[in-house]
C-alpha atoms as a PDB file:
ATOM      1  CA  UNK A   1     -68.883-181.636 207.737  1.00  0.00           C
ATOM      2  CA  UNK A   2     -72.075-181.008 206.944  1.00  0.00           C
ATOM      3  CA  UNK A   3     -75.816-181.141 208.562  1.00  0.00           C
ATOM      4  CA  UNK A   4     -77.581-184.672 207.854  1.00  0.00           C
ATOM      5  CA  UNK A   5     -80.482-181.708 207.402  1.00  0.00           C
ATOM      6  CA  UNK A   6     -80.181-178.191 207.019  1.00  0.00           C
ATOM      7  CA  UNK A   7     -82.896-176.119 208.880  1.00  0.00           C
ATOM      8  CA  UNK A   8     -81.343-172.677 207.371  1.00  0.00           C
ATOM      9  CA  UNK A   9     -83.688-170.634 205.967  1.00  0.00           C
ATOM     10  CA  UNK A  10     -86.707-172.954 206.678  1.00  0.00           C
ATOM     11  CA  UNK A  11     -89.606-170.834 208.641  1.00  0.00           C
ATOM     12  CA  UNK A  12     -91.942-172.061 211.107  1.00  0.00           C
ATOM     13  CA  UNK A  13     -95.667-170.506 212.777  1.00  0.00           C
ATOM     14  CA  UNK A  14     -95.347-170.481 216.593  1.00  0.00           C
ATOM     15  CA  UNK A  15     -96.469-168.245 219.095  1.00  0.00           C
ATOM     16  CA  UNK A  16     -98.634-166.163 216.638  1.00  0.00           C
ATOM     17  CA  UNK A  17     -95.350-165.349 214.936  1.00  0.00           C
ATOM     18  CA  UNK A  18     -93.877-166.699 211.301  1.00  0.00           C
ATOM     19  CA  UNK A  19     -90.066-167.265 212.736  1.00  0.00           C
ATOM     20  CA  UNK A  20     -87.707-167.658 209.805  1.00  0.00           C
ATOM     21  CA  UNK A  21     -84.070-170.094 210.836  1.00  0.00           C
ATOM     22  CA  UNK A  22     -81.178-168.023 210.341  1.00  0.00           C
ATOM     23  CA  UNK A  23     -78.367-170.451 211.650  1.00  0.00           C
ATOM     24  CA  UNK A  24     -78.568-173.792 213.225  1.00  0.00           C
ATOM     25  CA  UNK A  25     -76.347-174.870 215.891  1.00  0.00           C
ATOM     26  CA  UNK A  26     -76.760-178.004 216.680  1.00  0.00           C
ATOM     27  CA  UNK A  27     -77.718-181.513 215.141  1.00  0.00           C
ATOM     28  CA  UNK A  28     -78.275-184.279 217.540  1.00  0.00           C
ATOM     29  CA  UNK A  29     -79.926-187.906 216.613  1.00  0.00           C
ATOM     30  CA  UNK A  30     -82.116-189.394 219.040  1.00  0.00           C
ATOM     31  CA  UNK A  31     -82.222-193.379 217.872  1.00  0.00           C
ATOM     32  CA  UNK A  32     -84.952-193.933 221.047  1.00  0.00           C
ATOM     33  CA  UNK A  33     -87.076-190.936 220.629  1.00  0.00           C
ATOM     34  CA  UNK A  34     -86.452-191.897 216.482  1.00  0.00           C
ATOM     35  CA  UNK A  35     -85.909-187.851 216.259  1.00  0.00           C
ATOM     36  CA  UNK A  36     -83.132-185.295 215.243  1.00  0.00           C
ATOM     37  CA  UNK A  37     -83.350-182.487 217.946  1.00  0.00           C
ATOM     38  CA  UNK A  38     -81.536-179.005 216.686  1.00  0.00           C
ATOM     39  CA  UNK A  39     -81.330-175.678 218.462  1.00  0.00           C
ATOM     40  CA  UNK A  40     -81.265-172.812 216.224  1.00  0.00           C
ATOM     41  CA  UNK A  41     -81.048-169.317 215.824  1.00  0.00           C
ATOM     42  CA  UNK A  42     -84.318-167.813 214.307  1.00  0.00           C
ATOM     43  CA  UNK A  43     -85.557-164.463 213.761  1.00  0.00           C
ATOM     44  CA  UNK A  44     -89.547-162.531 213.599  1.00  0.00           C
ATOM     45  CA  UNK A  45     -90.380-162.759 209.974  1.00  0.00           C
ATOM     46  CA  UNK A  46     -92.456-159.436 210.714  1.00  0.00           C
ATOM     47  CA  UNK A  47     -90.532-157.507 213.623  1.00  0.00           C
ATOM     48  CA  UNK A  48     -87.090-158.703 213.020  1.00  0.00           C
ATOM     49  CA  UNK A  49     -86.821-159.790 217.087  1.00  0.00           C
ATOM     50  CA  UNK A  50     -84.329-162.511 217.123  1.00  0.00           C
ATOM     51  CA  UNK A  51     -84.827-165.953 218.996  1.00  0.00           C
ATOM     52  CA  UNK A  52     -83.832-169.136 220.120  1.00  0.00           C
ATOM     53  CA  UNK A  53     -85.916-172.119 218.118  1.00  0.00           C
ATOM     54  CA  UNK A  54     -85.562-175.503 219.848  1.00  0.00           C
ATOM     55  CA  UNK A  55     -86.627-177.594 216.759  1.00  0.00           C
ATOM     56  CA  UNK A  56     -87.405-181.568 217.575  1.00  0.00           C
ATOM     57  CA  UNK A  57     -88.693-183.809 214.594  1.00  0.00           C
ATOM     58  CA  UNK A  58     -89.376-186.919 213.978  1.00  0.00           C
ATOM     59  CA  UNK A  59     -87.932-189.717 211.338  1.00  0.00           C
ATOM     60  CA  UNK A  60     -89.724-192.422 209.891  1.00  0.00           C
ATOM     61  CA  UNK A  61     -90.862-195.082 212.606  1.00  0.00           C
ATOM     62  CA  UNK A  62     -90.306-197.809 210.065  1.00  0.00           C
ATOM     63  CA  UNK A  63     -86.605-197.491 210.374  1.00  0.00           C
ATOM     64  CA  UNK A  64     -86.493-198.284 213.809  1.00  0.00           C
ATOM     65  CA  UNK A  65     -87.361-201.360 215.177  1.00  0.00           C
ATOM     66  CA  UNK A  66     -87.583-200.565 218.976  1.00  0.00           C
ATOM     67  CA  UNK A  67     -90.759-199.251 217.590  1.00  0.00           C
ATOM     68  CA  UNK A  68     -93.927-201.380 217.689  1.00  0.00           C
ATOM     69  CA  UNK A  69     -96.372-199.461 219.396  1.00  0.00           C
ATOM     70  CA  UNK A  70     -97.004-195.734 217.963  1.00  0.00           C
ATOM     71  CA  UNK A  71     -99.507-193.931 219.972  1.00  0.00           C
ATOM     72  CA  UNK A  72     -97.598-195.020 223.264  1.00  0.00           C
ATOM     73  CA  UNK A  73     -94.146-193.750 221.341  1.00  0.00           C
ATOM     74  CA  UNK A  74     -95.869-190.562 220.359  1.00  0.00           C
ATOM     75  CA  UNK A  75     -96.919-190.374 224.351  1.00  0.00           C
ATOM     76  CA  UNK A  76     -93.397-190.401 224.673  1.00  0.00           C
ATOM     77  CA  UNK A  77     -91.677-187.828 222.516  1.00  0.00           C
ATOM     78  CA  UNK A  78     -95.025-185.394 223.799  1.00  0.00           C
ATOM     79  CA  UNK A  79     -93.910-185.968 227.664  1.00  0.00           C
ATOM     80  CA  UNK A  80     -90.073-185.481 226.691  1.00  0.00           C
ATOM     81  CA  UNK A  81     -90.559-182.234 224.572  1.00  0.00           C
ATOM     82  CA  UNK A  82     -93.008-180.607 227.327  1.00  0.00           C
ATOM     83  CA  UNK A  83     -90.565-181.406 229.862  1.00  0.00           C
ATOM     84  CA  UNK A  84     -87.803-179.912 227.913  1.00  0.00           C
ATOM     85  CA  UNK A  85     -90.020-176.603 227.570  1.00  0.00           C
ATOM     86  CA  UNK A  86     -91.149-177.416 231.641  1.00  0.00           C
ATOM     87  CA  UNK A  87     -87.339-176.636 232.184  1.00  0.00           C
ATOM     88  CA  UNK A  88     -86.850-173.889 229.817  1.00  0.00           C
ATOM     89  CA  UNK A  89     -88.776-172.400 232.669  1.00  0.00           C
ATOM     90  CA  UNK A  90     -87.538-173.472 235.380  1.00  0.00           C
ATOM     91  CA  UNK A  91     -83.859-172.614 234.867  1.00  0.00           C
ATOM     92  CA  UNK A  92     -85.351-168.873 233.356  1.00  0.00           C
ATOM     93  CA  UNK A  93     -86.975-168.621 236.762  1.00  0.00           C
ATOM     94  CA  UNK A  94     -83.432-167.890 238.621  1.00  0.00           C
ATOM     95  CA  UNK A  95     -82.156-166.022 235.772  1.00  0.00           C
ATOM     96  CA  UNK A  96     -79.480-168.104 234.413  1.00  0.00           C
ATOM     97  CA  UNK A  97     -81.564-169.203 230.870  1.00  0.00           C
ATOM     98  CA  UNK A  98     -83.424-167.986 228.653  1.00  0.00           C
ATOM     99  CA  UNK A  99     -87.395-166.883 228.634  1.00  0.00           C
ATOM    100  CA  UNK A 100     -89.698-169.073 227.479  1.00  0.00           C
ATOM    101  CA  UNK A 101     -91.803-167.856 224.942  1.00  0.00           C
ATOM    102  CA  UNK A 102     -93.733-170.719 222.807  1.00  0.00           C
ATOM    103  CA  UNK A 103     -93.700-174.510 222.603  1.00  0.00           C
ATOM    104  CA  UNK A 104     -95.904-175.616 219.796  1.00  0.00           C
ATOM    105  CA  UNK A 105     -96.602-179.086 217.742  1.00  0.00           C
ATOM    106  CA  UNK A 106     -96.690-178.668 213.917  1.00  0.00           C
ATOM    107  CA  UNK A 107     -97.103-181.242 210.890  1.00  0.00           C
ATOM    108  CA  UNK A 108     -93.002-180.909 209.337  1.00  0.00           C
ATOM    109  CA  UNK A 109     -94.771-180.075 205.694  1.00  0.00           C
ATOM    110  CA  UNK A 110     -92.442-179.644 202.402  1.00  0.00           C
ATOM    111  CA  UNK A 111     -88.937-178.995 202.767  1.00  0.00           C
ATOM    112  CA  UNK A 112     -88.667-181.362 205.933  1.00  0.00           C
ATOM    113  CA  UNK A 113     -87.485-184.862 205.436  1.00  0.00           C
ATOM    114  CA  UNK A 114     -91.029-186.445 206.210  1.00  0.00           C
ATOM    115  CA  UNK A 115     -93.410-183.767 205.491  1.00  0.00           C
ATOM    116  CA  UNK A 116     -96.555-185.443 206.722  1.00  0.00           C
ATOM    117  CA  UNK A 117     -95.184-186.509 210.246  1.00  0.00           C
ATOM    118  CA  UNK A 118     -94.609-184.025 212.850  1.00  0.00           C
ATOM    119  CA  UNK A 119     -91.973-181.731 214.663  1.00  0.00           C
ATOM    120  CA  UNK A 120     -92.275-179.872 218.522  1.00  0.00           C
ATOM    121  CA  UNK A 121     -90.799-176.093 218.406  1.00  0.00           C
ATOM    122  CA  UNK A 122     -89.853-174.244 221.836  1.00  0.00           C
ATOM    123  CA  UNK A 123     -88.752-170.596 221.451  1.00  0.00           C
ATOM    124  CA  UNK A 124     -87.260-168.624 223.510  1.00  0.00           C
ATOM    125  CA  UNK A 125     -85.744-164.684 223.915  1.00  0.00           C
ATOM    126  CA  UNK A 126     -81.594-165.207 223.504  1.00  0.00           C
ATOM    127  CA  UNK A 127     -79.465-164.140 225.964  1.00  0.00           C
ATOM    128  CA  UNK A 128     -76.351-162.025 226.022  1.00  0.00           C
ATOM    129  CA  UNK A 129     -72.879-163.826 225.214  1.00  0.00           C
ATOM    130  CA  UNK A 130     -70.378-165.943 224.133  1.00  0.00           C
ATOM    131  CA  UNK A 131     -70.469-170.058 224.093  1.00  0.00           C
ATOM    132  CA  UNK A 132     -68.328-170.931 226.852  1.00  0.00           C
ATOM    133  CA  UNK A 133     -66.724-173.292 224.987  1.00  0.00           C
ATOM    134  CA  UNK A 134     -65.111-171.314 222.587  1.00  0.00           C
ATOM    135  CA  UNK A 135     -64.122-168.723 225.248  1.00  0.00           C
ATOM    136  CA  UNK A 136     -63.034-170.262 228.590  1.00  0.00           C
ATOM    137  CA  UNK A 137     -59.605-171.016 228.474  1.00  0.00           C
ATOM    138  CA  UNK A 138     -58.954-166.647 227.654  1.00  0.00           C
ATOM    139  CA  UNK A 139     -60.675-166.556 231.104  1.00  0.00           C
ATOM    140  CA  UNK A 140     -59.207-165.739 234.318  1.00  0.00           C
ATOM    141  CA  UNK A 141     -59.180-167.619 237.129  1.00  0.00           C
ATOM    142  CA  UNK A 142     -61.682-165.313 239.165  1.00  0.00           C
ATOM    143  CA  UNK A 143     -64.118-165.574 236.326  1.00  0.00           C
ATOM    144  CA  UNK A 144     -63.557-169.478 235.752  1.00  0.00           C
ATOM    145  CA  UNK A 145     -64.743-169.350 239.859  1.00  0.00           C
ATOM    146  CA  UNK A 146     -67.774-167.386 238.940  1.00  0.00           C
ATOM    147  CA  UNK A 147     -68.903-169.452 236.604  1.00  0.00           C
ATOM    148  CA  UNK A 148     -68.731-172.554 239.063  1.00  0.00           C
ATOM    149  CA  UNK A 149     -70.574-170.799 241.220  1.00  0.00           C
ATOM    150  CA  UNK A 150     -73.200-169.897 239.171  1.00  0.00           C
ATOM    151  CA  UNK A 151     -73.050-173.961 237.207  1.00  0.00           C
ATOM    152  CA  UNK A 152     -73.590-174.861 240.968  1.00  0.00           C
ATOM    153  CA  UNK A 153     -77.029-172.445 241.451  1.00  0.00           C
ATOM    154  CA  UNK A 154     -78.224-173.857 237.514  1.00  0.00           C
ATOM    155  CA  UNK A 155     -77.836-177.307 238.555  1.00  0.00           C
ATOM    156  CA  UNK A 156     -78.784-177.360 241.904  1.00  0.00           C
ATOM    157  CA  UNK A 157     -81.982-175.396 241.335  1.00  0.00           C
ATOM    158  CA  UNK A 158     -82.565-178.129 238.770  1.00  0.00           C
ATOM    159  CA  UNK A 159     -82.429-181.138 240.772  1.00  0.00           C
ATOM    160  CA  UNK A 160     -84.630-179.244 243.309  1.00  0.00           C
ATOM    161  CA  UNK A 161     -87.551-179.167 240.680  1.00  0.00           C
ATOM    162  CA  UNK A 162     -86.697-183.505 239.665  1.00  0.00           C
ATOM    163  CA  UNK A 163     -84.504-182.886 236.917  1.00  0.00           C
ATOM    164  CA  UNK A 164     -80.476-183.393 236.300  1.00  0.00           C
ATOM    165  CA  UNK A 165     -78.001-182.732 232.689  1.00  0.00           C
ATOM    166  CA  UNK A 166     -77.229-186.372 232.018  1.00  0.00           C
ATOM    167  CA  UNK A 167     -74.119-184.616 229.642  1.00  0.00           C
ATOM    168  CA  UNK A 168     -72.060-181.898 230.930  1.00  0.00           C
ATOM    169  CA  UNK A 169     -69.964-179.388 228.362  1.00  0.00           C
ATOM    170  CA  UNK A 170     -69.206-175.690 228.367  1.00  0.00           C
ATOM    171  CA  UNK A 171     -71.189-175.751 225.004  1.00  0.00           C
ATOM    172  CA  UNK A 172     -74.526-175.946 226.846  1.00  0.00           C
ATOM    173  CA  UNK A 173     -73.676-172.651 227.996  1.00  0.00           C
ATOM    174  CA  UNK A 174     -73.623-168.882 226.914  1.00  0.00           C
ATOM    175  CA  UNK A 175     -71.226-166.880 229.472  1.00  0.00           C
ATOM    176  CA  UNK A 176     -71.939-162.712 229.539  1.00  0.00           C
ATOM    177  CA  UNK A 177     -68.380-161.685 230.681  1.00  0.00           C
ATOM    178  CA  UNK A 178     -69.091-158.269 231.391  1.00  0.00           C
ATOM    179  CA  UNK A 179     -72.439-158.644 233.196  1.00  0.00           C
ATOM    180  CA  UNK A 180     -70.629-161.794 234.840  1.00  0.00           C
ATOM    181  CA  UNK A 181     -73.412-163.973 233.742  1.00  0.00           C
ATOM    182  CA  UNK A 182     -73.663-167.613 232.514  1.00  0.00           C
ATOM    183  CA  UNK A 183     -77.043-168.930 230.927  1.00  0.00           C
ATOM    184  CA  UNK A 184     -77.588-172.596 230.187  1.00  0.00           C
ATOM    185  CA  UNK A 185     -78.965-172.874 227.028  1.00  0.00           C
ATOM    186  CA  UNK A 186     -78.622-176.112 225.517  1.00  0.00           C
ATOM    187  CA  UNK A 187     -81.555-177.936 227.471  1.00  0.00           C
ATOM    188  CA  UNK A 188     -81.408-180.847 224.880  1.00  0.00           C
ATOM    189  CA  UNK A 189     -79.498-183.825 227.334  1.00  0.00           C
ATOM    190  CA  UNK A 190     -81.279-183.988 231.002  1.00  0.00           C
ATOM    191  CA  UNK A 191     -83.593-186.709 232.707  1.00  0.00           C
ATOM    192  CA  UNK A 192     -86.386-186.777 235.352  1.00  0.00           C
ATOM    193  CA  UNK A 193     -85.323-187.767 238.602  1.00  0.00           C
ATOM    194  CA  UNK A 194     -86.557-188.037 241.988  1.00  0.00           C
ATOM    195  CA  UNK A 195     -84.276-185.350 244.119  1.00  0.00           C
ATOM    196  CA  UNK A 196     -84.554-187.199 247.237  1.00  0.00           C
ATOM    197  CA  UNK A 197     -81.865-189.797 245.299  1.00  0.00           C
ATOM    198  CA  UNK A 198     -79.604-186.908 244.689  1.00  0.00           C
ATOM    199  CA  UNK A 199     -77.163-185.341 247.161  1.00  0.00           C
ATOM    200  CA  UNK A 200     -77.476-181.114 247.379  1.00  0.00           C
ATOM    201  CA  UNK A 201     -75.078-179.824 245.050  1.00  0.00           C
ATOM    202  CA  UNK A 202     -72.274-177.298 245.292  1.00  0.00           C
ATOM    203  CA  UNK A 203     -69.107-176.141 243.767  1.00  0.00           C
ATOM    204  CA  UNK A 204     -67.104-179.544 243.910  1.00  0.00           C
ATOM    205  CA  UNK A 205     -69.583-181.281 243.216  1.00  0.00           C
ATOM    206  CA  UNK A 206     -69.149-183.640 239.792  1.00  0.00           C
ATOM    207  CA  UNK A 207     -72.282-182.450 238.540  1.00  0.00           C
ATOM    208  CA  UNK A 208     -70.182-178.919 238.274  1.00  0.00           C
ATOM    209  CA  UNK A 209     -67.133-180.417 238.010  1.00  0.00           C
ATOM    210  CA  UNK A 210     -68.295-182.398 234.602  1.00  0.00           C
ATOM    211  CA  UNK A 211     -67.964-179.153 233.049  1.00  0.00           C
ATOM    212  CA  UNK A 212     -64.380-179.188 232.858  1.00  0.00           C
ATOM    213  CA  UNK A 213     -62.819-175.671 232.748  1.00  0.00           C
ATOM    214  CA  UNK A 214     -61.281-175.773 235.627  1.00  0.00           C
ATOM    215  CA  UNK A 215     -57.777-175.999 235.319  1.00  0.00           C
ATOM    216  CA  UNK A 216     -56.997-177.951 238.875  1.00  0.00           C
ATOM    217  CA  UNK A 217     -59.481-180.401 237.412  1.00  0.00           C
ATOM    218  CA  UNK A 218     -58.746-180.988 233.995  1.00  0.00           C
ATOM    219  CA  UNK A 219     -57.070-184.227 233.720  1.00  0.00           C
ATOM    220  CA  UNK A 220     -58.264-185.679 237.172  1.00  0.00           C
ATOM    221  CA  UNK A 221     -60.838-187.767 235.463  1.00  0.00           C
ATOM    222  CA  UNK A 222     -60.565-188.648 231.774  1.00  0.00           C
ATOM    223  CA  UNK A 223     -64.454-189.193 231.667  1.00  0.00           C
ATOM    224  CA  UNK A 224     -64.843-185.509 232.072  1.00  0.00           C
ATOM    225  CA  UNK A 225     -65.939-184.234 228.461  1.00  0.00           C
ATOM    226  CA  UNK A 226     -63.066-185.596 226.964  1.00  0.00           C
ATOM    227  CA  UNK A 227     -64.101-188.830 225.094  1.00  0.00           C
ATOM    228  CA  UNK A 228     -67.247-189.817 227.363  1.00  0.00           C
ATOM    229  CA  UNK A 229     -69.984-188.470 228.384  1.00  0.00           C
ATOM    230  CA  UNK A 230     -70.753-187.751 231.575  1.00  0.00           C
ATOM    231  CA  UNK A 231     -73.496-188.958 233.347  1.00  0.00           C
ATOM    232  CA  UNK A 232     -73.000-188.222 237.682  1.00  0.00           C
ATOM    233  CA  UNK A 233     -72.168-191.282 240.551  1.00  0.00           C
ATOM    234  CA  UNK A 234     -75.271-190.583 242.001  1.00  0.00           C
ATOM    235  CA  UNK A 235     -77.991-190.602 239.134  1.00  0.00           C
ATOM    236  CA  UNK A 236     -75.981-193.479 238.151  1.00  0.00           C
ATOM    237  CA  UNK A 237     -76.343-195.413 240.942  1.00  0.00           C
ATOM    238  CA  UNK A 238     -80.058-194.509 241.442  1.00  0.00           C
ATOM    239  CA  UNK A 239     -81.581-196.147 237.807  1.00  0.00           C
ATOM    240  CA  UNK A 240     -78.641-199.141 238.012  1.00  0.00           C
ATOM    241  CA  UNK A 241     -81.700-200.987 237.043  1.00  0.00           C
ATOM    242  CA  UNK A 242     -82.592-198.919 234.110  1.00  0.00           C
ATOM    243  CA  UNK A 243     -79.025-198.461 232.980  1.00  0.00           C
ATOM    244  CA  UNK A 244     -79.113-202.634 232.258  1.00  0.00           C
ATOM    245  CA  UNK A 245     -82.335-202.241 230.155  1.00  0.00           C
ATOM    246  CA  UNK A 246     -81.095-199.247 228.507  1.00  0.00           C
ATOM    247  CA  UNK A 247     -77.943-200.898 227.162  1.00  0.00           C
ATOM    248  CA  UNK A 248     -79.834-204.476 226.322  1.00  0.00           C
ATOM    249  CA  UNK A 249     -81.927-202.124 224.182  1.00  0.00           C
ATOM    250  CA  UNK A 250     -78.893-199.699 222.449  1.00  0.00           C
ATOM    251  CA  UNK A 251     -77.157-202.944 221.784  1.00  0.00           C
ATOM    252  CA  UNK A 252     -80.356-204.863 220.214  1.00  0.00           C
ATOM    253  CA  UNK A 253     -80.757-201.473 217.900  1.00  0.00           C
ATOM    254  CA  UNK A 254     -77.131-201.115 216.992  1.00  0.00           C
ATOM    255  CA  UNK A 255     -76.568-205.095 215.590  1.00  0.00           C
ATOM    256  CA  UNK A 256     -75.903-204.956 211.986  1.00  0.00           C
ATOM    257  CA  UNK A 257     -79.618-205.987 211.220  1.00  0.00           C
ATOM    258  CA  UNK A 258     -81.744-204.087 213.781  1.00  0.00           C
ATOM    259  CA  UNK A 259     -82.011-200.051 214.444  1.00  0.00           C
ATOM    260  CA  UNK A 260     -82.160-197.334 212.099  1.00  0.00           C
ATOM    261  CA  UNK A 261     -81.231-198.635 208.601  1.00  0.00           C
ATOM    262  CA  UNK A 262     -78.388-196.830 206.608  1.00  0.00           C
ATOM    263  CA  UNK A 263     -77.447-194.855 209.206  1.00  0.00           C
ATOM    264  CA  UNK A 264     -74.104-195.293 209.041  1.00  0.00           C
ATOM    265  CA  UNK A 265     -72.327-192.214 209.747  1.00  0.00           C
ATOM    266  CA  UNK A 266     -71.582-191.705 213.270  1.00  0.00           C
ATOM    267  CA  UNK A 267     -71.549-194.244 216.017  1.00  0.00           C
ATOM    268  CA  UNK A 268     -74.516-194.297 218.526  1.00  0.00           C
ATOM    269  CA  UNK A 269     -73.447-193.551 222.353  1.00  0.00           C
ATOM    270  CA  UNK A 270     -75.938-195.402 224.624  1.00  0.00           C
ATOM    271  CA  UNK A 271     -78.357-192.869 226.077  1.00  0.00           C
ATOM    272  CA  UNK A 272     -77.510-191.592 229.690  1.00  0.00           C
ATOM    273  CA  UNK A 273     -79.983-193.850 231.941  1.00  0.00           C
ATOM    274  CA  UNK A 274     -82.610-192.247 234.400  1.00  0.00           C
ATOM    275  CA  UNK A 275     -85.717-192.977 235.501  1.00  0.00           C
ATOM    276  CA  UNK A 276     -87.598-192.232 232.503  1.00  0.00           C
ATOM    277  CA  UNK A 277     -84.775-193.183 229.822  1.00  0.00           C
ATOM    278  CA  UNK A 278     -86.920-193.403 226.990  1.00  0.00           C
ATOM    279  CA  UNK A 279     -87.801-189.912 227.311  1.00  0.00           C
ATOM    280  CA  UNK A 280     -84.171-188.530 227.216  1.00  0.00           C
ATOM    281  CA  UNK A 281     -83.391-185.200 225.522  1.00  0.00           C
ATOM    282  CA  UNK A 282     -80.233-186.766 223.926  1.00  0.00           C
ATOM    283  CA  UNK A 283     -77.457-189.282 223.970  1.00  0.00           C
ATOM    284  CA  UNK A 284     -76.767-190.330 220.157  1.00  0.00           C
ATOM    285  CA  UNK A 285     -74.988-188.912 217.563  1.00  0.00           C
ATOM    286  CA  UNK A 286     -74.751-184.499 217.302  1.00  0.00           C
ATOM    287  CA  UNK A 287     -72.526-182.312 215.451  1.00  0.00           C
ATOM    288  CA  UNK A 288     -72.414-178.457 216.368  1.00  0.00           C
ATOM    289  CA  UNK A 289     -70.915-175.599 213.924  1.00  0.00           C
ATOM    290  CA  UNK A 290     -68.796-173.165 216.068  1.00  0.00           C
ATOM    291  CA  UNK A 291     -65.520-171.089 216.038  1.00  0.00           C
ATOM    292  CA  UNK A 292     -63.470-171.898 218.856  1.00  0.00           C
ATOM    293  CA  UNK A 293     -59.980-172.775 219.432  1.00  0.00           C
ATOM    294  CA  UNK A 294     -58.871-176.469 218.348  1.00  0.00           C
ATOM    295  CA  UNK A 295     -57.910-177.001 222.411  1.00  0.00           C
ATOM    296  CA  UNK A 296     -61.195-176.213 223.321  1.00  0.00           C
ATOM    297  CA  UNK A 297     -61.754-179.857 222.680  1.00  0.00           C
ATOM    298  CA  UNK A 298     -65.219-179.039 220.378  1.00  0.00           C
ATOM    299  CA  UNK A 299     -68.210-181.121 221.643  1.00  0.00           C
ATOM    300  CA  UNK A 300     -68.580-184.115 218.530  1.00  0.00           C
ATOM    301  CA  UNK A 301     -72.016-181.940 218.206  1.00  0.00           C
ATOM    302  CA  UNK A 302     -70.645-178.726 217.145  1.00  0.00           C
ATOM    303  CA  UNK A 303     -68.184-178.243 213.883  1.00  0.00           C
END
C-alpha cells in the first residue's frame, strides 16, 4: 500500500528552521475539512534535532461540493488547525505529549499536489518510545494498569480544558516502558466540547476503555477499535442534534454524483459528531506504515 502522497524528503520553513521529512506516519483524508492531515517525522536541516511535523493541506475545493462558501471554509480549517496546536499544549502541560514548538501557515509550492493553495505545519520535540500499538500485548499486566492510569490523567485533563478524542487506538500513543511513561501523540481525531456535558473520567471509564488493551475488556464491546470507531455515550448523546446533520451531509457527499470526484479508494467513515463537527481533526479515510504484530489489529491508518 502506498501513500495517496508521499511527504518523504519534502522540507518545510517553520519556526525559523528549514525541517526536512524523513518518514511519514500517517495519511488521513478529511472529505469536510477537503484536507489530507499527516504526522511525520522531520529533522533540523541545519542542527540535525529531530521532530514531530503535524502537516495539514488542503485539496482542491472544486472537488467537493459541500463547498460553496470559501472564506467561511478557510475560517474553518484555521480554527481546527489552531485548536489542534491549542492541545498540543495542553496535553504537554501535564507531561504526557509532546512540546510544542511551531504552528505555521505556508503556500504548499512545487512538489505538493496543489502548489498554489495552502498547508498548516505544527512541530513539536518527540518523545521517548515505542507506539503502543505495536507493543502492548508483550506487556504485563502491571504495565497495561499504568498505562490506564495515565490514558485516564490524558483524557481527563482534556475534557477539563473543552476538548475529547472522538477515536480511541493505542496508535495515538507512544509508551516509554522504562521511564513508565505514555505520551499521546496523534492529536489528529478530537472535538470541542463543553465539559459540563461530560461526566469526570477515570480508569473504567469508556473514554479509557476505547483503547482496548486491556485484556478483561477486549471482546466486551465489538465497537472498541475493532471495526468502528469509537466515539463515547456521553459526547454522543450531547450533539444528538449534530450527529443527524453530520450524517445528512456524509451521505449527500458520498452519492455516486456528489463529494470528492475519483476518489475511489477507500470508503469514507462519517466524521465523529461534536459540537463543532465541521472542524474535526479526522474521521475519513487514513493509512499508517508501522511494524507491529498482525494481532495487534493495525489501525486502517497505519500499514
Amino acid at each position: 500500500m502506498v501513500w495517496d502522497f508521499d511527504l518523504e524528503g519534502k522540507t518545510c520553513r517553520i519556526g525559523g528552521r528549514t525541517v526536512v521529512i524523513e518518514e511519514q506516519l500517517t495519511e488521513v483524508f478529511n472529505e469536510l475539512q477537503a484536507q489530507r492531515h499527516c504526522l511525520t517525522l522531520a529533522r533540523d536541516q541545519d542542527t540535525d534535532e529531530p521532530f514531530l511535523l503535524k502537516v495539514r493541506y488542503d485539496l482542491h475545493p472544486k472537488d467537493f461540493d459541500h463547498i460553496t462558501d470559501l472564506k467561511e471554509h478557510q475560517e474553518i480549517i484555521t480554527d481546527q488547525y489552531l485548536g489542534e496546536a491549542d492541545l498540543v499544549k495542553i496535553v504537554h502541560a501535564i507531561g504526557h505529549g509532546p512540546q510544542f514548538i511551531a504552528n505555521a501557515t505556508r503556500t504548499q509550492r512545487e512538489g505538493f499536489p496543489y502548489p498554489a493553495l495552502k498547508k498548516q505545519l505544527i512541530l513539536m520535540k518527540r518523545v521517548p518510545g515505542e507506539f503502543l500499538d505495536e507493543i502492548w500485548m508483550d506487556l504485563s499486566e502491571s504495565q497495561l494498569n499504568s498505562i490506564k492510569t495515565q490514558i485516564a490523567r490524558i483524557v481527563e485533563h482534556m475534557r477539563v480544558n473543552g476538548k475529547a478524542l472522538t477515536e480511541h487506538h493505542p496508535a495515538f500513543l507512544q509508551d516509554d516502558a522504562a521511564a513508565d511513561k505514555v505520551y499521546l501523540v496523534d492529536f489528529t481525531f478530537w472535538i470541542d466540547i463543553d465539559p459540563d456535558n461530560i461526566p469526570p473520567i477515570d480508569e473504567e471509564s469508556i473514554e479509557v476503555l476505547a483503547f482496548n488493551i486491556w485484556r478483561d475488556h477486549l471482546h466486551e464491546n465489538p465497537v472498541l477499535w475493532g471495526t468502528e470507531p469509537h466515539l463515547s455515550p456521553a459526547i454522543a448523546s450531547s450533539n444528538k442534534e449534530k450527529a443527524v446533520e453530520i450524517k445528512e451531509q456524509t451521505a449527500s457527499a458520498s452519492s455516486p454524483d456528489k463529494g470528492k470526484k475519483n476518489q475511489g479508494k477507500e470508503p469514507i467513515v462519517p466524521p465523529r459528531a461534536g459540537p463543532d463537527s465541521n472542524r474535526l481533526g479526522g474521521g475519513a479515510s487514513a493509512f499508517r506504515k508501522g511494524k507491529g504484530k498482525e494481532s495487534c489489529r493495525r489501525p486502517p491508518w497505519r500499514h
